[in-house]
C-alpha atoms as a PDB file:
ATOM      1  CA  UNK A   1     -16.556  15.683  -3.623  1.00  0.00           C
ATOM      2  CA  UNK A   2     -15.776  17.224  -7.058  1.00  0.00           C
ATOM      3  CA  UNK A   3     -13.640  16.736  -9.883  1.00  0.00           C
ATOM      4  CA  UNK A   4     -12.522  20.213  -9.257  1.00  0.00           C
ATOM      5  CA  UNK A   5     -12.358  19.881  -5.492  1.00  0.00           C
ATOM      6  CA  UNK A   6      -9.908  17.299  -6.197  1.00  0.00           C
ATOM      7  CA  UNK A   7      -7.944  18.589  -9.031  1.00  0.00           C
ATOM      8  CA  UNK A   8      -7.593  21.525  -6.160  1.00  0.00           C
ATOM      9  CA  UNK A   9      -6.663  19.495  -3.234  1.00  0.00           C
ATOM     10  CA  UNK A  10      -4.040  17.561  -5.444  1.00  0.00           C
ATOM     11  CA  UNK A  11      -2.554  21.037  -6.818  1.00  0.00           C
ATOM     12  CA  UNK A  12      -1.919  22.567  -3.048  1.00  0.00           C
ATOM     13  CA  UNK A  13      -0.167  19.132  -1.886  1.00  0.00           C
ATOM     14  CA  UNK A  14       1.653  19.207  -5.276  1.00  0.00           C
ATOM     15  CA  UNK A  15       3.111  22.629  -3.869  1.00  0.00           C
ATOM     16  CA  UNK A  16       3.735  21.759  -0.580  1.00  0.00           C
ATOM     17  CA  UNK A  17       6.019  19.259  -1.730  1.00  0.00           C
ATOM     18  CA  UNK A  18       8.000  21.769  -4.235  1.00  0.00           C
ATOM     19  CA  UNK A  19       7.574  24.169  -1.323  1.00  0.00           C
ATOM     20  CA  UNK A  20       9.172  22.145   1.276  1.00  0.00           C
ATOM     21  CA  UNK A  21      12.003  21.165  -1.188  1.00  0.00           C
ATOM     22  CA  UNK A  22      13.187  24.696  -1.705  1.00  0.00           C
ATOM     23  CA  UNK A  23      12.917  25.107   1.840  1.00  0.00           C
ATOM     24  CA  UNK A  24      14.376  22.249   3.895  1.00  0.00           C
ATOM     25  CA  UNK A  25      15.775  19.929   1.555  1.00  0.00           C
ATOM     26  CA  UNK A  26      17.654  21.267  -1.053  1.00  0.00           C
ATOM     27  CA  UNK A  27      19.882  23.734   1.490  1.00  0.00           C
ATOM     28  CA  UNK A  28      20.681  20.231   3.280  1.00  0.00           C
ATOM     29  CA  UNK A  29      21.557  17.866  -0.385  1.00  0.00           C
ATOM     30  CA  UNK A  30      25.084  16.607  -0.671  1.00  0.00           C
ATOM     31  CA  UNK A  31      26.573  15.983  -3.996  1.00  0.00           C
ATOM     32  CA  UNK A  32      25.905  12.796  -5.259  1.00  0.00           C
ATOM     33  CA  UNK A  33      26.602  10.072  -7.866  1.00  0.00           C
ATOM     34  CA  UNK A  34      25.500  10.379 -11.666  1.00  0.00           C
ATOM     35  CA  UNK A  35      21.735   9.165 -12.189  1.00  0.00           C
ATOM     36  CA  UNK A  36      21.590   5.847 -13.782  1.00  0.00           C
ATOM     37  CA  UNK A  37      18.696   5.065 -16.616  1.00  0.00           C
ATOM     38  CA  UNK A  38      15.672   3.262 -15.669  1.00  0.00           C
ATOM     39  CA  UNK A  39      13.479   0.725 -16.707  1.00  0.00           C
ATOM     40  CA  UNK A  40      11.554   1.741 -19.363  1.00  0.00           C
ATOM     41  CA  UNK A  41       8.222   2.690 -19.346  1.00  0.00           C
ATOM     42  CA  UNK A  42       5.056   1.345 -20.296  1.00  0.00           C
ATOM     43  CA  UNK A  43       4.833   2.694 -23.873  1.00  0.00           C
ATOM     44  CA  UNK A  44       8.410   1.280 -24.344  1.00  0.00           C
ATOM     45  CA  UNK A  45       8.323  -1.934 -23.285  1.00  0.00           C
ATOM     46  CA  UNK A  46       7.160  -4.892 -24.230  1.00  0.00           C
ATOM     47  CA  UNK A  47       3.787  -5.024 -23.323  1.00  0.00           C
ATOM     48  CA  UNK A  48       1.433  -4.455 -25.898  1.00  0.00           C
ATOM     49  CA  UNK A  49      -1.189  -1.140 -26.147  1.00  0.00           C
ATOM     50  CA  UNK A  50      -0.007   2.507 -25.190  1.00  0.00           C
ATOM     51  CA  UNK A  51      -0.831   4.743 -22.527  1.00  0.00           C
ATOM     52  CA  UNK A  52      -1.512   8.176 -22.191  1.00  0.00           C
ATOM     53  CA  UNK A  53       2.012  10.027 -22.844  1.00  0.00           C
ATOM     54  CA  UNK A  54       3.619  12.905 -20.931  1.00  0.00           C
ATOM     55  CA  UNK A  55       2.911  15.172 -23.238  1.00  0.00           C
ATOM     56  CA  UNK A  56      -0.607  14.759 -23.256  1.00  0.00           C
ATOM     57  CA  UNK A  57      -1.060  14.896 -19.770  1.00  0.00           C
ATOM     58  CA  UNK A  58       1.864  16.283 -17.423  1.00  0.00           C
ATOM     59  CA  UNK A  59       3.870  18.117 -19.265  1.00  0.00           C
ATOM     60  CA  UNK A  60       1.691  21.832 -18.691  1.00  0.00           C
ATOM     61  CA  UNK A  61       0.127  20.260 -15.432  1.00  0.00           C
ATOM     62  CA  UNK A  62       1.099  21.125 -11.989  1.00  0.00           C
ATOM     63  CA  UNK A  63       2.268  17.446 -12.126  1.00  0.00           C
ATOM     64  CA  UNK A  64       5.448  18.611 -14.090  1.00  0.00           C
ATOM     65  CA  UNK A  65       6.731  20.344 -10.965  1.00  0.00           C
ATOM     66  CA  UNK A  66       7.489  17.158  -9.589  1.00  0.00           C
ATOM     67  CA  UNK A  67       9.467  15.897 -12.134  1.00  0.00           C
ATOM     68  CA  UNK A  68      11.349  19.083 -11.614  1.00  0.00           C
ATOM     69  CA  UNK A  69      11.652  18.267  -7.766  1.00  0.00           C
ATOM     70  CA  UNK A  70      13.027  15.152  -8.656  1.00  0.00           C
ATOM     71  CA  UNK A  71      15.189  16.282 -11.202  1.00  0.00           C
ATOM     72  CA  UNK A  72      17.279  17.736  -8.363  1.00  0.00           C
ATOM     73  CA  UNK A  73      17.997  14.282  -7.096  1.00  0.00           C
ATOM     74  CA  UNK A  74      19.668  12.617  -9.706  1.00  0.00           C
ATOM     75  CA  UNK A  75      20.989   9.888  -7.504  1.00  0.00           C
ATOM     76  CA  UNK A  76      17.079   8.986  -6.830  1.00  0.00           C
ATOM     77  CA  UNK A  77      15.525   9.675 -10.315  1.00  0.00           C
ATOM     78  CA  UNK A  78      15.632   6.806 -12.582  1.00  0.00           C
ATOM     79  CA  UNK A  79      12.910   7.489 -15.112  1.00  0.00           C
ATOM     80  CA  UNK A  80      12.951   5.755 -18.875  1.00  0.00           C
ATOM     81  CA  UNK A  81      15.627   5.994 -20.978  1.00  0.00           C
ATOM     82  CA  UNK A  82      13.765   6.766 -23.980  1.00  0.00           C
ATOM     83  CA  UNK A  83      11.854  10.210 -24.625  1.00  0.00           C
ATOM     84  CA  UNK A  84      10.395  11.948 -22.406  1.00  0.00           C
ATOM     85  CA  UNK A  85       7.130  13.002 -24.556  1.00  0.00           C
ATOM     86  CA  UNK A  86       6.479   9.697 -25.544  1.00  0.00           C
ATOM     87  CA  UNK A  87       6.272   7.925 -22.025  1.00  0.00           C
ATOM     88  CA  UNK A  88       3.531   6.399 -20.162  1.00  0.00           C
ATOM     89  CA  UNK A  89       2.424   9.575 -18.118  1.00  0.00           C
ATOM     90  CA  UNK A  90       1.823   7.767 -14.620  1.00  0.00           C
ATOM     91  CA  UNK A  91       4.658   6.249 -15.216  1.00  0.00           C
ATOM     92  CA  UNK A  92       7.040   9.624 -15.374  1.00  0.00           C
ATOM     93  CA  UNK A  93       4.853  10.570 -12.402  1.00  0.00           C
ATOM     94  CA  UNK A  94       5.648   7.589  -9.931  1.00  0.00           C
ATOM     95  CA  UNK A  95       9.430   7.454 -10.658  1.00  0.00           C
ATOM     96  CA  UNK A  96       9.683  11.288  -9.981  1.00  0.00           C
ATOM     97  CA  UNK A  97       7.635  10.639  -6.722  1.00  0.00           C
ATOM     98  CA  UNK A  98       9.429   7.600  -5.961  1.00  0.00           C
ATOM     99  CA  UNK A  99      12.841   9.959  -6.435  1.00  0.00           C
ATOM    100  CA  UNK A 100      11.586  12.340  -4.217  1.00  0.00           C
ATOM    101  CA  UNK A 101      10.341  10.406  -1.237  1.00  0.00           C
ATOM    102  CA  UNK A 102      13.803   8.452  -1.402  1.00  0.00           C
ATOM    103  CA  UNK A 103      15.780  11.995  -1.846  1.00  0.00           C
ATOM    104  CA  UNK A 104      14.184  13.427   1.053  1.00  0.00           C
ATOM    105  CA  UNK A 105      14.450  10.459   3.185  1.00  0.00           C
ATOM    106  CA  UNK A 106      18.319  10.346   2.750  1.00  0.00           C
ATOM    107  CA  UNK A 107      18.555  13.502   3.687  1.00  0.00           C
ATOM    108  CA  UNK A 108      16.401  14.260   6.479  1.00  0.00           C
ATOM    109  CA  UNK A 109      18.174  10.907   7.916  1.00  0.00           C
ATOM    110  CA  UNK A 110      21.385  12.299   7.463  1.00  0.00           C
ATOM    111  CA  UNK A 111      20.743  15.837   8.806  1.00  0.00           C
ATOM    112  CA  UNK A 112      18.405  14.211  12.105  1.00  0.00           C
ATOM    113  CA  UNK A 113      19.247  11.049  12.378  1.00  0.00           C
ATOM    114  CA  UNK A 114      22.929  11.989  11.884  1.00  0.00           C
ATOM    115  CA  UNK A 115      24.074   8.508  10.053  1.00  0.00           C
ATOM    116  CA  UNK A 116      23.188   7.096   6.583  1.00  0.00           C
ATOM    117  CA  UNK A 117      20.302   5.750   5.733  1.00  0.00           C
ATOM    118  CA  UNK A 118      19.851   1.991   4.910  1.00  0.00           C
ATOM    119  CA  UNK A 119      18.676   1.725   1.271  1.00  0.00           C
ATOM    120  CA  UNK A 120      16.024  -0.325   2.394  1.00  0.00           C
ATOM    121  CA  UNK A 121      14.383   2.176   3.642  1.00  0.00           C
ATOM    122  CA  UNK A 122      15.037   4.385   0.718  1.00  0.00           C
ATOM    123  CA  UNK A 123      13.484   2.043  -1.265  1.00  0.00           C
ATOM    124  CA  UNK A 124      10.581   1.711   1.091  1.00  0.00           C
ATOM    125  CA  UNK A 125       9.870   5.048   1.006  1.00  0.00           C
ATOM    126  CA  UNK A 126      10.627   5.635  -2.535  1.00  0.00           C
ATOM    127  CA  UNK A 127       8.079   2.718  -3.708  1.00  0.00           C
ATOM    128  CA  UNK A 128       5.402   4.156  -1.282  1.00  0.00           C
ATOM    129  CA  UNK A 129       5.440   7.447  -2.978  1.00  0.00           C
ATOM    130  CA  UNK A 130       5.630   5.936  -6.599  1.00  0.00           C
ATOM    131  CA  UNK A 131       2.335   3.269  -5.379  1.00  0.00           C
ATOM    132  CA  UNK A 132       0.147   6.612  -4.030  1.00  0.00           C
ATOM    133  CA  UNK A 133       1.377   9.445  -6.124  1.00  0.00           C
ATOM    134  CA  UNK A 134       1.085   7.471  -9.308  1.00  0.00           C
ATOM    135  CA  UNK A 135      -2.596   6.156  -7.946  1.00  0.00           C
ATOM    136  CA  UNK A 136      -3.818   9.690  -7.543  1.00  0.00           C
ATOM    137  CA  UNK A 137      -2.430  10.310 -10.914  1.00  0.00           C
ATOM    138  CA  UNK A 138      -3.465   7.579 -12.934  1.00  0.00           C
ATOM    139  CA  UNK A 139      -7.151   8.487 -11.113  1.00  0.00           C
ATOM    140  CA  UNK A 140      -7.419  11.947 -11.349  1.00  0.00           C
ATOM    141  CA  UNK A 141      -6.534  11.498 -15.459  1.00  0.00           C
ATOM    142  CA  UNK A 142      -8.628   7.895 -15.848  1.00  0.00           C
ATOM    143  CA  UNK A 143      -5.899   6.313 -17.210  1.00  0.00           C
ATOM    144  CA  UNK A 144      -3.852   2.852 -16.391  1.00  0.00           C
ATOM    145  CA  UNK A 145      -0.489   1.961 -15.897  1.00  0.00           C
ATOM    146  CA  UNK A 146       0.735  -1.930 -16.173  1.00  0.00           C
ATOM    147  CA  UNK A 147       3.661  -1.176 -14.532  1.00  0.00           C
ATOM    148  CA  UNK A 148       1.822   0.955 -11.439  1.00  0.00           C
ATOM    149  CA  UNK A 149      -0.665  -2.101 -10.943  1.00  0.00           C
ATOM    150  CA  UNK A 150       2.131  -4.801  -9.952  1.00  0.00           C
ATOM    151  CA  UNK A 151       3.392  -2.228  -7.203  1.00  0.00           C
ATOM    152  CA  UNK A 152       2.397  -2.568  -3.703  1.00  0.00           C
ATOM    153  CA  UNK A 153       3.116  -0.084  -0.470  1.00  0.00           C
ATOM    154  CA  UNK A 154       5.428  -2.006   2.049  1.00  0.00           C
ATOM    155  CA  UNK A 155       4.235  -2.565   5.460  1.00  0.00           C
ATOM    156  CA  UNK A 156       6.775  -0.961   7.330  1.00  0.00           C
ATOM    157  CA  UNK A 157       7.497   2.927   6.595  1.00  0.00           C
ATOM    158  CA  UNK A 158       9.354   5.825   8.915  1.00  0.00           C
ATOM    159  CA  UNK A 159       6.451   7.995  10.271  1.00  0.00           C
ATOM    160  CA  UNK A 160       6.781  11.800  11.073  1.00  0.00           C
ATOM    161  CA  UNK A 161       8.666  11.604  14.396  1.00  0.00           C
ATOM    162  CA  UNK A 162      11.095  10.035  12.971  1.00  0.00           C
ATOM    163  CA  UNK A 163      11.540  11.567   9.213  1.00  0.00           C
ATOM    164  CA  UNK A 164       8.937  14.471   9.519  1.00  0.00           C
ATOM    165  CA  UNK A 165       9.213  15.761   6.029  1.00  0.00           C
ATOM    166  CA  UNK A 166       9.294  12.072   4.466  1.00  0.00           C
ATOM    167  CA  UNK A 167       6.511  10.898   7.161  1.00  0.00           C
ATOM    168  CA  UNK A 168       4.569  14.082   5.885  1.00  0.00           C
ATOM    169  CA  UNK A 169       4.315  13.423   2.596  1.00  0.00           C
ATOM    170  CA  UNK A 170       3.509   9.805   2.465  1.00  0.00           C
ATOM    171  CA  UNK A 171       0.715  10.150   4.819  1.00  0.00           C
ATOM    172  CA  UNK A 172      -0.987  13.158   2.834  1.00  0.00           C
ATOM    173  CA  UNK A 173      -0.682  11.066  -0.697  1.00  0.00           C
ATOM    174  CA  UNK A 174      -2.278   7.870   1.376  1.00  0.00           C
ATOM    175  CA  UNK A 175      -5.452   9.955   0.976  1.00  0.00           C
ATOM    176  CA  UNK A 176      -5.076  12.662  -0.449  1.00  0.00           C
ATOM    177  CA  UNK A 177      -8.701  13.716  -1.091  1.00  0.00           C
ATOM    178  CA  UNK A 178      -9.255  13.502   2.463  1.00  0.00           C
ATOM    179  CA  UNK A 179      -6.982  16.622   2.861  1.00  0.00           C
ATOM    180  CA  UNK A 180      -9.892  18.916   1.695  1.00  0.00           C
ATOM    181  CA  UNK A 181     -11.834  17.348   4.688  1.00  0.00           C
ATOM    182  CA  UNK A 182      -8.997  17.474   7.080  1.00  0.00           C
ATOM    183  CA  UNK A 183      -7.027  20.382   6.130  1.00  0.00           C
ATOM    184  CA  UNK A 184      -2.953  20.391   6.702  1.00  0.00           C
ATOM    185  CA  UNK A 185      -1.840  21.260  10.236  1.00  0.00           C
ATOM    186  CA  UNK A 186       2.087  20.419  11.058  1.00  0.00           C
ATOM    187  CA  UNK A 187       4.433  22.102  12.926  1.00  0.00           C
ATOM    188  CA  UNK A 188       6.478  21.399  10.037  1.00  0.00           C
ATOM    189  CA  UNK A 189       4.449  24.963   9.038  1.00  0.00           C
ATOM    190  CA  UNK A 190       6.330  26.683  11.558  1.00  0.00           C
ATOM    191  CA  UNK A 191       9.782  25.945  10.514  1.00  0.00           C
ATOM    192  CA  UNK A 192      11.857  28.246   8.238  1.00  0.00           C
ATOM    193  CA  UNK A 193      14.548  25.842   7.956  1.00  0.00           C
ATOM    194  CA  UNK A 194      16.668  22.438   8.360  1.00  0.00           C
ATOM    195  CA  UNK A 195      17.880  23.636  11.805  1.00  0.00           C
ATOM    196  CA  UNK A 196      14.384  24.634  13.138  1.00  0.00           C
ATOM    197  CA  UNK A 197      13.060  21.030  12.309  1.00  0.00           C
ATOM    198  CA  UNK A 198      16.698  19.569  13.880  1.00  0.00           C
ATOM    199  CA  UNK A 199      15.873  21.669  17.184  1.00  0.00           C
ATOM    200  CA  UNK A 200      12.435  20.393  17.436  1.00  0.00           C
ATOM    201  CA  UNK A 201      13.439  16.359  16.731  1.00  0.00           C
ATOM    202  CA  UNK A 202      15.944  16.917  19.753  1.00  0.00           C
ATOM    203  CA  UNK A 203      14.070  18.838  22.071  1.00  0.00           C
ATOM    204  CA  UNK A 204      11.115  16.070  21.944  1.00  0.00           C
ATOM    205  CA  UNK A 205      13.934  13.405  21.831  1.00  0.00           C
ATOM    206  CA  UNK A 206      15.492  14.823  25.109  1.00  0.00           C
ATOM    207  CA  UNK A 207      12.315  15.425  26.843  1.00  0.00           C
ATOM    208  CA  UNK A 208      10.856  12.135  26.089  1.00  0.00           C
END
């Protein structure tokens, strides 16, 4: 497969996420707390040698619109506290993923599973997202991240029968070359909103 193929298949899931955010999570968000900083990054820590910034690499990319995404979910986002520019790109990339994945999956569990989520799970998912987004990043772009390589995807993670739109996501990024091979098919494409996913979840819940 191609450079380009890949750049491609990498652009279209990009926009399915920011696509299913306007659509079924944001209408559903709650107000939350005020974002605390993160850790810092890897070009503002202490470990010697500097990575490719954000301004060299996301910051006119399609990979921008996910820092947007996860902008929306302050309670989530923690990226570094220093500037933005000057960060480790991959690293900007997995805490925005990381925000989103942990966003969505408090709020699909509150609007299906109708309770709050435990924040292990949050975290689960969160650190998933952050391990295979920042992966596809860091290879697409040829560049390293210290702080990526000591992260590993937990064992146990909520699949798409239980959070479809958190399930979703995680799966496509496991891969997410393969998608050009095996192209998207959900009935998550069906839905128009919160309450058509809702209906589905309890009409397979009742019947099964």
């Amino acid at each position: 497969m191609s450079r380009a193929t890949d750049a491609l298949t990498i652009n279209q899931l990009l926009g399915r996420i920011v696509y299913f955010h306007a659509l079924f999570i944001e209408p559903s968000l709650r107000p939350g707390p005020q974002p605390e900083p993160g850790p810092v990054c890897c070009n503002h820590g202490p470990a010697l040698g500097r990575r490719t910034t954000v301004g060299e690499l996301v910051q006119d990319s399609a990979w921008a619109a996910l820092g947007e995404v996860a902008a929306t979910l302050p309670a989530r986002h923690q990226p570094c506290p220093k500037s933005a520019r000057s960060c480790c790109a991959t690293c900007r990339v997995a805490a925005a993923a990381g925000a989103v994945a942990g966003g969505w999956a408090q709020t699909e569990h509150r609007s299906f599973q109708h309770a709050e989520p435990a924040e292990t799970l949050l975290r689960s998912c969160g650190l998933a997202a952050a391990v295979r987004l920042g992966r596809a990043f860091a290879a697409q772009h040829a560049t390293s991240c210290a702080a990526l390589d000591r992260l590993t995807v937990p064992e146990a993670l909520p699949g798409a029968e239980e959070l479809p739109l958190t399930g979703e996501l995680l799966a496509l990024w496991a891969d997410p070359t393969a998608t050009a091979r095996h192209p998207v098919a959900s009935w998550l494409n069906h839905c128009t909103g919160p309450d058509d996913i809702r209906r589905v979840l309890e009409t397979r819940r009742t019947g099964s």
